[in-house]
Protein backbone atom coordinates (compact mmCIF):
# COMPACT_ATOMS: atom_id res chain seq x y z
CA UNK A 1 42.85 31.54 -16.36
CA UNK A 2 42.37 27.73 -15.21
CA UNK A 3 44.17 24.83 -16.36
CA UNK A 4 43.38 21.60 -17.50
CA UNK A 5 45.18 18.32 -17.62
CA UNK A 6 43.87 16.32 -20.64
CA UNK A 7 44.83 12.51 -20.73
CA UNK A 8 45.46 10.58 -24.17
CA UNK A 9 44.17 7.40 -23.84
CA UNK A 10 45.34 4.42 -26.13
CA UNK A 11 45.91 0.81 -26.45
CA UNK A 12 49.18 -0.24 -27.11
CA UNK A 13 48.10 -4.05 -27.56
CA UNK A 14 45.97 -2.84 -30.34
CA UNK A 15 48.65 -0.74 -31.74
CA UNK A 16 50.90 -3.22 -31.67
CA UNK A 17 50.41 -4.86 -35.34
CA UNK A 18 50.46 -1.23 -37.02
CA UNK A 19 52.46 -0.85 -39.89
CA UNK A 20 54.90 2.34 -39.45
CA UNK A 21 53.16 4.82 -41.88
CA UNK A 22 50.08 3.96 -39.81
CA UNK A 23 51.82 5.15 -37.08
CA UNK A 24 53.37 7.97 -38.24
CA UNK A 25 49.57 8.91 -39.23
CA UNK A 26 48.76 8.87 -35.69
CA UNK A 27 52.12 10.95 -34.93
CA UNK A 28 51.18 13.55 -37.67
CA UNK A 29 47.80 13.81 -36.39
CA UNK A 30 48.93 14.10 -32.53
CA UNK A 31 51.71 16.53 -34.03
CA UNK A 32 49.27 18.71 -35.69
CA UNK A 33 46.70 19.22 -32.77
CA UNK A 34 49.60 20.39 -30.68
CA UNK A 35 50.41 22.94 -33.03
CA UNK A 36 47.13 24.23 -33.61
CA UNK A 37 47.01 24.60 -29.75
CA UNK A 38 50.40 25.87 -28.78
CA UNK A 39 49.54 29.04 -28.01
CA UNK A 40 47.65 27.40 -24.77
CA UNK A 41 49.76 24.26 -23.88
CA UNK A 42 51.22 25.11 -20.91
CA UNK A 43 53.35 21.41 -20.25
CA UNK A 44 53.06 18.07 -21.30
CA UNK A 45 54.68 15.18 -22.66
CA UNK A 46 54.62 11.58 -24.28
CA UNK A 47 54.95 8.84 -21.69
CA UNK A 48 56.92 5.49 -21.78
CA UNK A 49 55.35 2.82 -22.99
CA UNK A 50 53.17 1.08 -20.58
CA UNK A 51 55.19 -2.32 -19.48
CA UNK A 52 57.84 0.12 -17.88
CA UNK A 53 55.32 1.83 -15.54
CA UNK A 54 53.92 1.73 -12.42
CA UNK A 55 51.05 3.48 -10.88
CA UNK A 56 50.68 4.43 -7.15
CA UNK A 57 47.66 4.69 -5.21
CA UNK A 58 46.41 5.23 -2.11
CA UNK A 59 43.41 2.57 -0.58
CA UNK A 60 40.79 5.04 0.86
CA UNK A 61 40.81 8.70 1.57
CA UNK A 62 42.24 8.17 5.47
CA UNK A 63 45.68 9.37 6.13
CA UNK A 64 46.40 6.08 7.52
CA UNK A 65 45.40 4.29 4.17
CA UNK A 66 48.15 1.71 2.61
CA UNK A 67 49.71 2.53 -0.65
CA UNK A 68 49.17 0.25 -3.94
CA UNK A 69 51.89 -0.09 -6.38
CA UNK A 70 50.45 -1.67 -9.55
CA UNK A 71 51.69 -2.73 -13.02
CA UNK A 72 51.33 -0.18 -15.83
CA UNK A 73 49.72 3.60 -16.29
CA UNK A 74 46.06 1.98 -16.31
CA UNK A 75 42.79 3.06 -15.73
CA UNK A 76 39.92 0.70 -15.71
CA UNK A 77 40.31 -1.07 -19.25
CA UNK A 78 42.97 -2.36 -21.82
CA UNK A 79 43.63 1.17 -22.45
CA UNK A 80 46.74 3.36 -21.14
CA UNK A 81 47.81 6.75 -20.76
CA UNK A 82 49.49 7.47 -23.69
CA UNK A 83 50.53 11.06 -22.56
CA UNK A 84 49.12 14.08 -21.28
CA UNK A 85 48.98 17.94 -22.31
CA UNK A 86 48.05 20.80 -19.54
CA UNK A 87 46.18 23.36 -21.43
CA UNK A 88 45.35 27.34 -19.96
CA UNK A 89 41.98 28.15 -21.18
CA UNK A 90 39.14 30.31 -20.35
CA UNK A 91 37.04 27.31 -18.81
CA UNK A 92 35.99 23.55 -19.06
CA UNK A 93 34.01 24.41 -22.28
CA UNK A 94 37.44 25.60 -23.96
CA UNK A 95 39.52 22.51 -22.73
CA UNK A 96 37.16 20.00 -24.34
């Protein structure tokens, strides 16, 4: 069967003013989706928050393309990879 990586996406600046039992909402609900799903999570993990990352990339497909290290776990907004989950499931359909 394949597997999937699935990405949760968040915005700590926005989080940031939560009280605590709005976060432990969020917890409870993240908590309760991977137990539902156990029986096809196959790795995954919460990651640091985003000031202590960095992201590494590579500038063009060539071999002889520089490497980028960047600030942060960010895509292409204020949000950040909160954590990921890698999922075996029957097909793309399932995953999502």
């Amino acid at each position: 069967m394949p597997k999937y990586a699935l990405l949760f996406i968040g915005n700590e600046e926005a989080a940031k003013d939560w009280k605590p039992e709005e976060l432990q909402k969020v917890y409870a609900k993240a908590g309760e989706w991977f137990g539902t799903n156990q029986q096809v999570i196959r790795g995954g993990d919460e990651l640091k928050p985003a000031p202590t990352a960095k992201t590494v990339r590579k500038k063009g497909y060539r071999p002889e393309g520089a490497v980028v290290v960047t600030d942060g776990p960010f895509i292409e907004s204020k949000e950040q990879i909160g954590g990921f989950a890698i999922v075996e499931v029957a097909d793309m359909n399932a995953a999502v």
